[in-house]
Protein backbone atom coordinates (compact mmCIF):
# COMPACT_ATOMS: atom_id res chain seq x y z
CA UNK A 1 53.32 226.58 63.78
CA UNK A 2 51.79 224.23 61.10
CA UNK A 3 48.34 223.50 59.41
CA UNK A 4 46.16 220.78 57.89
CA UNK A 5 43.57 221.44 55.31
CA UNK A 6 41.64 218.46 53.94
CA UNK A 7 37.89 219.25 52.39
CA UNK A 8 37.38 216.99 50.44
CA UNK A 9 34.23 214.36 51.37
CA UNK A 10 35.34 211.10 51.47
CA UNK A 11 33.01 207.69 50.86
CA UNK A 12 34.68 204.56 50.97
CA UNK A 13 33.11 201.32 50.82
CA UNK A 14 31.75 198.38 48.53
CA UNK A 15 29.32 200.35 45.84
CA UNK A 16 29.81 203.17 47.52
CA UNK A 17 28.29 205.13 44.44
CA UNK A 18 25.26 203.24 44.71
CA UNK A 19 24.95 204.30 48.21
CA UNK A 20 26.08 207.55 48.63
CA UNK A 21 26.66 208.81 45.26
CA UNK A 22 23.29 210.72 44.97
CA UNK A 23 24.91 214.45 47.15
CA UNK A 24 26.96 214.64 43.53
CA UNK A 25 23.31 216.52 42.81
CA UNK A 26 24.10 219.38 44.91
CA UNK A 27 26.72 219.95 41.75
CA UNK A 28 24.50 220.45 39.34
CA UNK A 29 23.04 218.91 36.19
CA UNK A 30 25.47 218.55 33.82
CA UNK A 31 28.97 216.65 33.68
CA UNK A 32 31.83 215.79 31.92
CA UNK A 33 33.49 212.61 32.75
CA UNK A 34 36.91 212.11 31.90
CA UNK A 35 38.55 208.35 32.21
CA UNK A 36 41.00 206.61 29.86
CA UNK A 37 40.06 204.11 27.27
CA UNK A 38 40.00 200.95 28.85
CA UNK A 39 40.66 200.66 32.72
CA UNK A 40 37.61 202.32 33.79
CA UNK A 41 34.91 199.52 31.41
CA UNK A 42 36.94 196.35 32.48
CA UNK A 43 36.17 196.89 36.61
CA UNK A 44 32.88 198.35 35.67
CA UNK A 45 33.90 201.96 37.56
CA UNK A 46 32.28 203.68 34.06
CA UNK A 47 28.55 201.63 33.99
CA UNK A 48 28.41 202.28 37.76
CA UNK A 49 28.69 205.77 37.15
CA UNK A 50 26.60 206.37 34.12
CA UNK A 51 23.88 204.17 36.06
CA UNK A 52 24.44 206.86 38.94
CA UNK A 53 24.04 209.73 36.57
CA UNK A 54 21.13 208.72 35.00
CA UNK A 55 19.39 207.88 38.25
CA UNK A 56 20.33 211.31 39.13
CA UNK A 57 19.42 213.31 35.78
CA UNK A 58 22.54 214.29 35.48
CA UNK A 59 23.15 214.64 31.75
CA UNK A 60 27.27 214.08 30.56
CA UNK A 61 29.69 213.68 27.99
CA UNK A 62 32.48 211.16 28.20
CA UNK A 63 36.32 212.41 27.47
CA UNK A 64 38.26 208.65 27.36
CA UNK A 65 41.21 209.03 25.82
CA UNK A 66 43.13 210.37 28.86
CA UNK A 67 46.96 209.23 28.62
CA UNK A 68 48.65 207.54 30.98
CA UNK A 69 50.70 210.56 31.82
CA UNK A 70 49.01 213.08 30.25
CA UNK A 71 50.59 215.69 28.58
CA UNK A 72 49.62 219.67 28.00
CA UNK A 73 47.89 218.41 24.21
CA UNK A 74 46.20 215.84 25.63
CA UNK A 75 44.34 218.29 27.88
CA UNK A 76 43.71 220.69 25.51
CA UNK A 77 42.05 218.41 23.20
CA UNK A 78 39.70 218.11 25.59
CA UNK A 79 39.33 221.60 26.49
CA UNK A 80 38.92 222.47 22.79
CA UNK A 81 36.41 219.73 22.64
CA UNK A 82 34.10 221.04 25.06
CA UNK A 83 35.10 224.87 25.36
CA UNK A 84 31.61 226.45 23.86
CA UNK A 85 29.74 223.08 26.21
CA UNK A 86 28.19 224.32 29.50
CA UNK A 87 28.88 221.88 32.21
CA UNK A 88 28.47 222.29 36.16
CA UNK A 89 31.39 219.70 37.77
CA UNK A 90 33.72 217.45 36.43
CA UNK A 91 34.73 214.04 37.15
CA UNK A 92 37.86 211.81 37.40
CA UNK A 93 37.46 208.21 37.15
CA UNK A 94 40.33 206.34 37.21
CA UNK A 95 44.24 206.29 38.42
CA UNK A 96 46.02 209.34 38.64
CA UNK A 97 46.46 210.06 35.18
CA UNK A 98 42.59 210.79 34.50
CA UNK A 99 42.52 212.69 38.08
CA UNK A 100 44.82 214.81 37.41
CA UNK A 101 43.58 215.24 34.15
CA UNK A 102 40.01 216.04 35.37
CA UNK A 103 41.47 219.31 37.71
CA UNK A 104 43.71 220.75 34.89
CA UNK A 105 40.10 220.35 32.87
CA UNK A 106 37.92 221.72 35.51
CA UNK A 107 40.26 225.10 35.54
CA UNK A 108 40.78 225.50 31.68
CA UNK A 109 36.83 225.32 30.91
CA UNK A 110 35.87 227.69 33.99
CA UNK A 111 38.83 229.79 32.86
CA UNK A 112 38.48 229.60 29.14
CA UNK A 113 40.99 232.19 28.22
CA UNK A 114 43.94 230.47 30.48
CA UNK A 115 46.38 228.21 28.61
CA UNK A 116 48.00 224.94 30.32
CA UNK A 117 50.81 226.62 31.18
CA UNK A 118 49.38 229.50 32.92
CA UNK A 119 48.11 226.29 35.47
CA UNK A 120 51.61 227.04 37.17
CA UNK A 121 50.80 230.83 38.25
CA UNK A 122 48.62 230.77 41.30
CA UNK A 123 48.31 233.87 40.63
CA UNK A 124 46.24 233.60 37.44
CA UNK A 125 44.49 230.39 38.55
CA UNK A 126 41.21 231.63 40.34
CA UNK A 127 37.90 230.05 39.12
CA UNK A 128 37.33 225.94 38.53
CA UNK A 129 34.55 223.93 38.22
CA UNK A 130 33.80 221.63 41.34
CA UNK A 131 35.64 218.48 40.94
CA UNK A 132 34.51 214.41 41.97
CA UNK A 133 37.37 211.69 41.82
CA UNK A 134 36.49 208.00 41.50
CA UNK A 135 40.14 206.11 41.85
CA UNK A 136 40.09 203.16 40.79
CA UNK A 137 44.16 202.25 41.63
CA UNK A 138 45.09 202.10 45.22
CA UNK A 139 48.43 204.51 44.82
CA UNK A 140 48.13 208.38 43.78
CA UNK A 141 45.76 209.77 46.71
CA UNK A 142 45.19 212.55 44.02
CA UNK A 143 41.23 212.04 45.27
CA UNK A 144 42.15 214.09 48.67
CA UNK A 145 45.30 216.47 47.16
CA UNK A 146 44.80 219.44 45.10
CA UNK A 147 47.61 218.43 43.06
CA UNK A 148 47.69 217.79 38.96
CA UNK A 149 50.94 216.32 37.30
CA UNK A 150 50.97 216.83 33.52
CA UNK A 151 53.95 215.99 30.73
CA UNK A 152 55.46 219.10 29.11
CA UNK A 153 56.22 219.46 26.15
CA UNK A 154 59.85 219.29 26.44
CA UNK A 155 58.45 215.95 27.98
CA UNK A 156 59.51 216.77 32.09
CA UNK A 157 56.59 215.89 34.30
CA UNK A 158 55.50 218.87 35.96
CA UNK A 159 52.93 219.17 38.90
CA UNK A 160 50.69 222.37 39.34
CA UNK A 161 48.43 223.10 42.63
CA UNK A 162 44.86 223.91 41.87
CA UNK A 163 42.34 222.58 43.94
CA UNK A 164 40.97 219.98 46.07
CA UNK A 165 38.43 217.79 44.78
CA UNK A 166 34.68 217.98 46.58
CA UNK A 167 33.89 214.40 46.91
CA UNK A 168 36.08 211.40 46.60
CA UNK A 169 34.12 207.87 45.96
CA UNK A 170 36.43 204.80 47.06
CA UNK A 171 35.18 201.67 46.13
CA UNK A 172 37.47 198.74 46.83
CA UNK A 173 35.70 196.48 44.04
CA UNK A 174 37.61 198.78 41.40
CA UNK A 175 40.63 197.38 42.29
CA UNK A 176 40.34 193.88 42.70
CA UNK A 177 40.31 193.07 39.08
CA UNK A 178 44.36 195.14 38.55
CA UNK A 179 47.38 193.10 37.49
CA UNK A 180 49.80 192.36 40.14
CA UNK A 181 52.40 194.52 38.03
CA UNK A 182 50.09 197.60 38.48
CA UNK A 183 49.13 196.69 42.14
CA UNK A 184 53.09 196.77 42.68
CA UNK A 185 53.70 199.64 41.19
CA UNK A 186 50.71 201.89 42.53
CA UNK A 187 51.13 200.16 45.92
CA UNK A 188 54.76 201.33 45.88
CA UNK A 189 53.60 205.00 44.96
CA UNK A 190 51.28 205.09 47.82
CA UNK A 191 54.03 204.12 49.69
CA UNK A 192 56.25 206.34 48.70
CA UNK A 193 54.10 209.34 49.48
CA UNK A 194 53.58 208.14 53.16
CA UNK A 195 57.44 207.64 53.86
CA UNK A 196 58.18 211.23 51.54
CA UNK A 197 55.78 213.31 53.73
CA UNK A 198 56.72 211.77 56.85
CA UNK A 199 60.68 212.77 56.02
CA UNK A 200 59.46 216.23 54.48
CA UNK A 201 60.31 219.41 55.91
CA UNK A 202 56.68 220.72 56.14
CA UNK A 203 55.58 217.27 58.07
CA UNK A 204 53.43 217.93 60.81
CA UNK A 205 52.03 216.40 63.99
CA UNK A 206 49.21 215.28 61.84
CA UNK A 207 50.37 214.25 58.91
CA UNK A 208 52.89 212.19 60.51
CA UNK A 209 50.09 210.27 62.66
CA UNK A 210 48.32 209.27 58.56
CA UNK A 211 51.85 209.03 57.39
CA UNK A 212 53.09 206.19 60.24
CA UNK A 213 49.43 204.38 59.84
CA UNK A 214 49.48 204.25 56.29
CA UNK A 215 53.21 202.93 56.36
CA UNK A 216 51.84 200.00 58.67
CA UNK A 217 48.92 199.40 56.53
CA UNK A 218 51.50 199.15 53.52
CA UNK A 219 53.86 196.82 55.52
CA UNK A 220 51.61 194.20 56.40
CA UNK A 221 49.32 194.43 53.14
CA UNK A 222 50.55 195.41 49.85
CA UNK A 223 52.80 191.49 49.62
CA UNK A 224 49.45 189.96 50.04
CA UNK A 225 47.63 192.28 47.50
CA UNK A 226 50.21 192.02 44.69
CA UNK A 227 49.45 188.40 45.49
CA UNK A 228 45.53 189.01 44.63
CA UNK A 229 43.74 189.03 48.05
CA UNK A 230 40.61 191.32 48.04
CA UNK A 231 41.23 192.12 51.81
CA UNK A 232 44.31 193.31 51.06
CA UNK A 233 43.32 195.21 48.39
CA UNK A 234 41.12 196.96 50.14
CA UNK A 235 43.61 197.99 53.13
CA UNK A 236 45.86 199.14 50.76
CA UNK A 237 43.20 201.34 48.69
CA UNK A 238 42.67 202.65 52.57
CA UNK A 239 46.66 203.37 52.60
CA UNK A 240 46.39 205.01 49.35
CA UNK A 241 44.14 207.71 50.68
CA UNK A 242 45.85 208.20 54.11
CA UNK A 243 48.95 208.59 52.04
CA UNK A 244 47.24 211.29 49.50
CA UNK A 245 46.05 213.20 52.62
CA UNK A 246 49.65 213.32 53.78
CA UNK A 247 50.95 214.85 50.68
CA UNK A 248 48.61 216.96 50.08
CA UNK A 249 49.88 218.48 53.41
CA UNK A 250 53.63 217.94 52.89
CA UNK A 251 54.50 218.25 49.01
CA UNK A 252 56.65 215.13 48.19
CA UNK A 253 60.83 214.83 48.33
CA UNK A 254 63.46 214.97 45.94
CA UNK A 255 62.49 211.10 45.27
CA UNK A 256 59.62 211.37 43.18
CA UNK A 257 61.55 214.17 41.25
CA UNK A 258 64.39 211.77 40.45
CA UNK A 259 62.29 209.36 39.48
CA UNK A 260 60.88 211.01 36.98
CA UNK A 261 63.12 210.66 34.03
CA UNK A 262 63.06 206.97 34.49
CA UNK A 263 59.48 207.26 33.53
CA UNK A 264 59.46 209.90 30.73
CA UNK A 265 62.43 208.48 29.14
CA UNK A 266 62.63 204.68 30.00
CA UNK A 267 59.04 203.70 30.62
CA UNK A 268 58.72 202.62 34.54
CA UNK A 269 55.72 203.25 35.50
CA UNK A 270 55.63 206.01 38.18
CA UNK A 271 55.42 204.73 41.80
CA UNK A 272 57.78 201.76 41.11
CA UNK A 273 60.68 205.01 39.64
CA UNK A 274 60.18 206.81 42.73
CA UNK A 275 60.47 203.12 44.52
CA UNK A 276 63.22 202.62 43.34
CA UNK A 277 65.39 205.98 44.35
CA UNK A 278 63.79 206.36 47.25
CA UNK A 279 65.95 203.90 50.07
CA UNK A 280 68.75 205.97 48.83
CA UNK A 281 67.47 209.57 49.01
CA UNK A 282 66.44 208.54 52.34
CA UNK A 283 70.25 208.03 53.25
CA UNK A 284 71.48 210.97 52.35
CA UNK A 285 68.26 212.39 54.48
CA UNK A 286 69.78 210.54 57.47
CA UNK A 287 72.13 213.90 57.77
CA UNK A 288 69.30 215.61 59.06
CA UNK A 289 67.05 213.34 60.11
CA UNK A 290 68.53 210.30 61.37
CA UNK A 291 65.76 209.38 64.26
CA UNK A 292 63.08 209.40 60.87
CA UNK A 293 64.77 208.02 58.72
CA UNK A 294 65.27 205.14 61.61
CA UNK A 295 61.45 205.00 62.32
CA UNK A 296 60.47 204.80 58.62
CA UNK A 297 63.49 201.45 58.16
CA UNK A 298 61.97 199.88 61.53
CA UNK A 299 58.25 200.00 60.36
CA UNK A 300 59.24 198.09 57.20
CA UNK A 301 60.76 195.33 59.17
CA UNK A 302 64.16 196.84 59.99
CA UNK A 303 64.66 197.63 56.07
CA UNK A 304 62.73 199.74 53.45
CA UNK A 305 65.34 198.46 50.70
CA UNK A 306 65.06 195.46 51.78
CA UNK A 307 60.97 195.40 51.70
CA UNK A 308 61.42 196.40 48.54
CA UNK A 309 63.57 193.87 47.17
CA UNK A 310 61.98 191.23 48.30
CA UNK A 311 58.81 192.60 46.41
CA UNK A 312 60.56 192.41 43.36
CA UNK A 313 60.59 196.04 42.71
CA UNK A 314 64.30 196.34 41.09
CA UNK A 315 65.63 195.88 37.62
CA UNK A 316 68.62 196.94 35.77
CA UNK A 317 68.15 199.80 33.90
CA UNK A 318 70.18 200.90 31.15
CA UNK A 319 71.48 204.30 31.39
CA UNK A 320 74.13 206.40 28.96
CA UNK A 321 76.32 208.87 30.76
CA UNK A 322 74.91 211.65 28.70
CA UNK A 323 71.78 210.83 30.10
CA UNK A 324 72.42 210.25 33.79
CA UNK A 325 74.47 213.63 33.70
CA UNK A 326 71.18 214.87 32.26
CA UNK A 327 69.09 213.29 35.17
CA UNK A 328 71.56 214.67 37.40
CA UNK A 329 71.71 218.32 36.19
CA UNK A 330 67.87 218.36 36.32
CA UNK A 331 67.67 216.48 40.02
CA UNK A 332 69.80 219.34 41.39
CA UNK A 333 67.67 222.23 40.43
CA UNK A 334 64.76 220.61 41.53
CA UNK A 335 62.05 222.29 43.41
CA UNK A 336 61.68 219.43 45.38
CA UNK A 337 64.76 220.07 46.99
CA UNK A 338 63.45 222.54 49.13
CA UNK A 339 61.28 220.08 51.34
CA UNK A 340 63.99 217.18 51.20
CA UNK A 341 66.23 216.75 54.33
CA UNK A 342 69.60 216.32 53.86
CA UNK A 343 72.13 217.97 51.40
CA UNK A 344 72.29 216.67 47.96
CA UNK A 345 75.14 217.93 45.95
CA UNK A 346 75.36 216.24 42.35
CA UNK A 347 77.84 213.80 43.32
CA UNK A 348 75.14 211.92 45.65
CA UNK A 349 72.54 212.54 43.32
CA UNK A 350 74.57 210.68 40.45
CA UNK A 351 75.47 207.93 43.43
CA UNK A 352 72.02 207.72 44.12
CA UNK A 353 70.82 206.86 40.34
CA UNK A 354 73.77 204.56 40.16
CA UNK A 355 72.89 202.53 43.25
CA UNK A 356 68.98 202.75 42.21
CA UNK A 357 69.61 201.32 38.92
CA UNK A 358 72.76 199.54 39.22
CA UNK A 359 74.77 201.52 36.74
């Protein structure tokens, strides 16, 4: 028995606002854009939507100081910003960060008397505003997942459900103009989420049919987009979104919980952490799963490590034993456990870290 629930509208193309962008009227006429404080003005994401707005009458307020991994103040600024404001949706322009951001947001001012915290009981999550993503990284998918990862204060990333977002605009242009260090690193995350729901214990038929695609899109493309080609680019934004749809399905692995701490604590940006565990995570999945774990290698040209070495995705990290104990203890209560193949006792977890970040 399985599932697949995806509602979100998708529009992908070159000025895709432009074209389509107009049905964000159905909303309603008032919104509040949230974005960080410089990504969205350099690829000109931000004057393509405030042109879009205006030719829509759509009045708005702008939240930009979204943080790169945004934390439970950061979204209650906001919140106390514009709790006694009246607004109909809310959108999220940029990488995952202000995505995320703009779901947690679009619960706390429908739901004025919730706290950030209460975002982790379903139970007491029941009204939102509607919700419009613009990414402008190929690598989260968080357009097409109801997901929202926020920074506690204790600083441990934590991800909440909420909902799905009604319309996701994909324009390729967005991500043309990103650094080849953030096209590595959101290109990895991408990847990442295809290989982690293809290997997760609530894959299904469908999910693995976007997961295996968006792994062959990543193959072939993401070399040639660190690299700076716009067709590439533009596959792998394609990838990105596959990937997000398989997630949202599938939940991710014990992978993206281990790498976690690496970017909390030592400042690796988040798909290029979970990179960087993930080859071995996937070997202790082999237990279970040996025939996936087989498929995923053979896609990447006989070797996911090896794909990913030859990227340049590895560095020596440097780790104290009081903190990979830490990393350890934490990576073996994880929730993520529960959809990982495989058994991980703390002794392969600690092997895993060590091998990861040659400690």
């Amino acid at each position: 028995m399985w599932e697949f629930y995806m509602p979100t509208d998708v529009f992908f193309g070159e000025k895709i606002l432009e074209k389509r962008g107009n049905i964000i009227d159905l909303l309603g006429k008032r919104a509040l854009v949230v974005t960080g404080k410089s990504s969205s003005k350099k690829n000109g994401s931000l004057d393509d939507l405030k042109k879009l707005l205006d030719e829509t009458e759509i009045s708005y307020e702008i939240f930009d100081e979204v943080e790169e991994n945004p934390s439970f103040d950061n979204v209650m600024k906001a919140v106390e910003r514009y709790r006694n404001d009246s607004f109909d949706f809310v959108v999220g322009l940029g990488g995952g960060s202000p995505m995320d951001f703009a779901k947690a947001v679009a619960v706390l001012l429908k739901e004025k008397d919730l706290s950030v915290e209460d975002l982790y009981d379903r139970e007491k999550v029941k009204h939102w505003l509607p919700v419009v993503e613009i990414p402008t990284t190929a690598g989260t998918g968080s357009e097409v997942t109801p997901y929202s990862i926020l920074t506690d204060p204790e600083g441990n990333k934590r991800g909440c459900t909420l909902m799905f977002p009604v319309y996701a605009f994909l324009d390729p242009r967005y991500t043309y103009s990103m650094s080849d260090e953030l096209t590595l690193s959101t290109g990895v995350d991408a990847l990442s989420h295809a290989v982690e729901g293809y290997l997760s214990r609530k894959s299904t038929p469908p999910s693995d049919a976007l997961a295996i695609e968006a792994m062959k899109i990543i193959h072939r493309n993401l070399p040639k987009a660190i690299e700076g080609n716009r067709e590439a680019r533009k596959k792998m934004f394609v990838a990105s979104c596959l990937a997000g749809m398989v997630i949202a399905q599938t939940g991710t692995t014990l992978a993206h919980a281990l790498g976690y701490p690496l970017t909390t604590e030592k400042g690796i940006k988040h798909g290029k952490a979970t990179g960087m565990v993930l080859p071995f995570v996937m070997e202790v999945m082999k237990e279970e799963i040996p025939e996936k774990v087989d498929t995923v290698n053979h896609i990447f040209g006989g070797s996911l490590l090896k794909f990913l070495k030859e990227l340049g995705l590895y560095e020596k990290v440097a780790v104290s034993s009081e903190e990979l104990e830490k990393w350890v203890e934490k990576g073996s209560r994880a929730k993520h456990l529960k959809n990982t193949p495989g058994t991980f006792t703390p002794e392969k977890i600690r092997n895993i870290y060590r091998e990861a970040l040659g400690v």
